[in-house]
Protein backbone atom coordinates (compact mmCIF):
# COMPACT_ATOMS: atom_id res chain seq x y z
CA UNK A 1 67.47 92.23 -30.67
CA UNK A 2 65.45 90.19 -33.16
CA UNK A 3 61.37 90.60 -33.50
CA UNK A 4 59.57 87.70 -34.77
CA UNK A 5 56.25 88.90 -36.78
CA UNK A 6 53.59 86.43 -37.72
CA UNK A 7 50.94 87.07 -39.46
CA UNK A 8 47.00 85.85 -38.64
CA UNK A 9 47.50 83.87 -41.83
CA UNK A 10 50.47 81.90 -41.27
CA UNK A 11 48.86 81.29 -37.84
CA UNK A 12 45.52 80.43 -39.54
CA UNK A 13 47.63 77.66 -42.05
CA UNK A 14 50.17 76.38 -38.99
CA UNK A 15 46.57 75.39 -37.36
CA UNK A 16 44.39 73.88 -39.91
CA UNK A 17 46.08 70.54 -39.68
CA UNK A 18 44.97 70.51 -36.06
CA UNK A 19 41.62 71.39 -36.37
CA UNK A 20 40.74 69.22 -39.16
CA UNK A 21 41.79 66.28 -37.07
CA UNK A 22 38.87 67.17 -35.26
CA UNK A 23 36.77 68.26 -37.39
CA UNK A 24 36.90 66.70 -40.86
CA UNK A 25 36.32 62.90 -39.79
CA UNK A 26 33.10 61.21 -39.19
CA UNK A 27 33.96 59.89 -36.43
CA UNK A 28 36.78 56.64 -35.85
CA UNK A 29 34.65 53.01 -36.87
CA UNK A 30 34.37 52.86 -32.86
CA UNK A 31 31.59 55.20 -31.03
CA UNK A 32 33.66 55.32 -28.09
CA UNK A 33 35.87 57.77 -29.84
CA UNK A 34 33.46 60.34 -30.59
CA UNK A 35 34.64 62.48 -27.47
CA UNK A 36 37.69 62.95 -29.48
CA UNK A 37 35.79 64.34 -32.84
CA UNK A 38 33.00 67.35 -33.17
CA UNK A 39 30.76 64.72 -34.33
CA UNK A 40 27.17 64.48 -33.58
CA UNK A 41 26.37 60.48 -33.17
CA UNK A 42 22.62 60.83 -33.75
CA UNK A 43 23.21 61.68 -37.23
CA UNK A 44 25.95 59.69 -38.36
CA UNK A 45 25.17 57.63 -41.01
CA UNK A 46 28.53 56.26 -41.93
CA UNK A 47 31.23 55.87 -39.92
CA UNK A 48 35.17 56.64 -40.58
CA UNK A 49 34.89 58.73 -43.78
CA UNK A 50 35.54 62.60 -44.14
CA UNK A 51 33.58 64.71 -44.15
CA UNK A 52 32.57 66.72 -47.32
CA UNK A 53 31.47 70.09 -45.60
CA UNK A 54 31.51 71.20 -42.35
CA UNK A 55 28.80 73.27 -40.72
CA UNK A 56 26.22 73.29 -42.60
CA UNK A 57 24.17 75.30 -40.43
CA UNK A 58 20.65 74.75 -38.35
CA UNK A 59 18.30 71.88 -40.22
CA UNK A 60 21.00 70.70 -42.66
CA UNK A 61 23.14 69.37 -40.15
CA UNK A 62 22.88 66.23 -41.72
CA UNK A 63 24.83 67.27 -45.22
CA UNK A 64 28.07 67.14 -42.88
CA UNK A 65 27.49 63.74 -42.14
CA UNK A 66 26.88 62.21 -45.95
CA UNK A 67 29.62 60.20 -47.87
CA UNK A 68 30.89 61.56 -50.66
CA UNK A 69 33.31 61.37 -53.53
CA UNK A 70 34.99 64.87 -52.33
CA UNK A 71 37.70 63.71 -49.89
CA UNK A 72 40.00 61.80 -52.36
CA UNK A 73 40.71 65.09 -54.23
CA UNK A 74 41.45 66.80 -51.11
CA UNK A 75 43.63 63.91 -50.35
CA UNK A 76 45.92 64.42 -53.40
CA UNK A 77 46.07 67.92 -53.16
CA UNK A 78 47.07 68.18 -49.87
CA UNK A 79 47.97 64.78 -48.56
CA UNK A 80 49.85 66.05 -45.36
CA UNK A 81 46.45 67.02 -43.58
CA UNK A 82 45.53 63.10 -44.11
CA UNK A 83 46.12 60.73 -41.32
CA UNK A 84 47.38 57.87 -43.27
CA UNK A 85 45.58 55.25 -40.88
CA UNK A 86 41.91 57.46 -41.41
CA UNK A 87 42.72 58.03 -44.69
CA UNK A 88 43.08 54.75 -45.89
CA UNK A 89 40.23 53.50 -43.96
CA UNK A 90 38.26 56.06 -45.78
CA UNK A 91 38.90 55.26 -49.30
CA UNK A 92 38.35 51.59 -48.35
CA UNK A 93 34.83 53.03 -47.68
CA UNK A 94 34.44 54.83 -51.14
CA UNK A 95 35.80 52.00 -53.03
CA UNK A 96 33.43 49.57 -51.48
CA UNK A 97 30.38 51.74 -51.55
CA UNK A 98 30.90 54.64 -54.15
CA UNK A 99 33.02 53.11 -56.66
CA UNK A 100 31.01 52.11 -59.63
CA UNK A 101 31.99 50.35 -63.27
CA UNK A 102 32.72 53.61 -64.78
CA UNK A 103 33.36 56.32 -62.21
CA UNK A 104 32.14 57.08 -58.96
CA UNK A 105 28.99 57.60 -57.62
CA UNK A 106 28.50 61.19 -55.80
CA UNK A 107 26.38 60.31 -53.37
CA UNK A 108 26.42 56.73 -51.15
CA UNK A 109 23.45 54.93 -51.69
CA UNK A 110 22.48 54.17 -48.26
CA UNK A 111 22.06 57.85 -47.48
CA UNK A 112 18.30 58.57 -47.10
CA UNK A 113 18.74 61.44 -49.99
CA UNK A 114 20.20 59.06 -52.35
CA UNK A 115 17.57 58.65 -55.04
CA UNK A 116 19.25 56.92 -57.62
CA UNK A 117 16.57 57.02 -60.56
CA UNK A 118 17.68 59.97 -62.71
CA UNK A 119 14.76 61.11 -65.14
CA UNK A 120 14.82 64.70 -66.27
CA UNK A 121 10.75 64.23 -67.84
CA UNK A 122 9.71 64.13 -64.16
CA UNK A 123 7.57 66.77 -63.54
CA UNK A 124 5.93 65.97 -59.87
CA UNK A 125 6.08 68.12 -56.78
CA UNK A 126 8.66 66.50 -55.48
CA UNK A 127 11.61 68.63 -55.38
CA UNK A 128 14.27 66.08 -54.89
CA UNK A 129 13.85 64.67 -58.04
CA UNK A 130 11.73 66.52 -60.43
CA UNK A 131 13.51 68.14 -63.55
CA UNK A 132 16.27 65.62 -62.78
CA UNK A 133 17.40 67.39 -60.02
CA UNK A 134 19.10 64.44 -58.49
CA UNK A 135 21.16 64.12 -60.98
CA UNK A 136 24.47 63.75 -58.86
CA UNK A 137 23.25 60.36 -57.66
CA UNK A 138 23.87 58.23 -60.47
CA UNK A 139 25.83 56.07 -60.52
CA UNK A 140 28.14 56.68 -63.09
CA UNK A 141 29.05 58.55 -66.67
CA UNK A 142 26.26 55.95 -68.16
CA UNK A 143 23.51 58.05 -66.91
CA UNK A 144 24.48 60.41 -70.13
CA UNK A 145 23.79 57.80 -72.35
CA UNK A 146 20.60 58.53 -73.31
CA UNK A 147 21.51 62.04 -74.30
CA UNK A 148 24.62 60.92 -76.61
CA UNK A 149 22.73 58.10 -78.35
CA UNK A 150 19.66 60.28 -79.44
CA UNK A 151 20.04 61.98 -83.23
């Protein structure tokens, strides 16, 4: 008589690939397919990349939904939770809107966070940018520039 004995994490790992196929894409380039995704349409901003978090929780719901320069990491790491079809789709997307001349930007500029004007002097009450704090939207390494060139 043989007993078979799995534990919740080897259960947990056998269905991640599963739900991520659900979960991690924006939604396919065609809104008819949304059924087949947890995505919420009325905040999609870009369509057919991966998501970069995933439940962000009530009034941030948007941060699921922004492009980022995450996903390819994930994608080398663990390439076998990739559809190759989505996947390729999706770095089409960062190369055409996130890759800059010397790295990639972290943010995509057509996200209404993006504030691409990085100035650490700014002192105003707006919290999105003052004391630099949007730093992660430049656009590449050159934004440090200043910093290395000053004696």
């Amino acid at each position: 008589m043989s007993h078979t004995i799995t534990s919740p994490l080897v259960i947990l790992f056998l269905t991640i690939p599963c739900h991520l196929k659900r979960t991690e894409l924006i939604g396919p380039t065609d809104p008819t397919d949304d059924a087949t995704y947890n995505v919420n349409p009325s905040i999609v901003n870009r369509r057919g990349i991966y998501k970069d978090v995933y439940g962000s929780g009530p009034g941030r719901e948007w941060s699921d939904y922004q492009l980022r320069c995450n996903f390819p990491v994930a994608m080398v790491v663990a390439p076998e939770l990739f559809d190759t079809q989505h996947a390729c789709g999706a770095l089409k997307i960062a190369d055409q809107f996130l890759r800059g001349p010397l790295g990639m930007k972290t943010l995509d500029p057509h996200d209404y966070q993006y504030r691409g004007d990085y100035d650490n002097s700014n002192d105003s009450d707006d919290a999105s940018i003052a004391k630099g704090l949007n730093y992660h939207n430049a656009s590449s390494p050159l934004r440090y520039l200043p910093l290395l060139t000053r004696s």
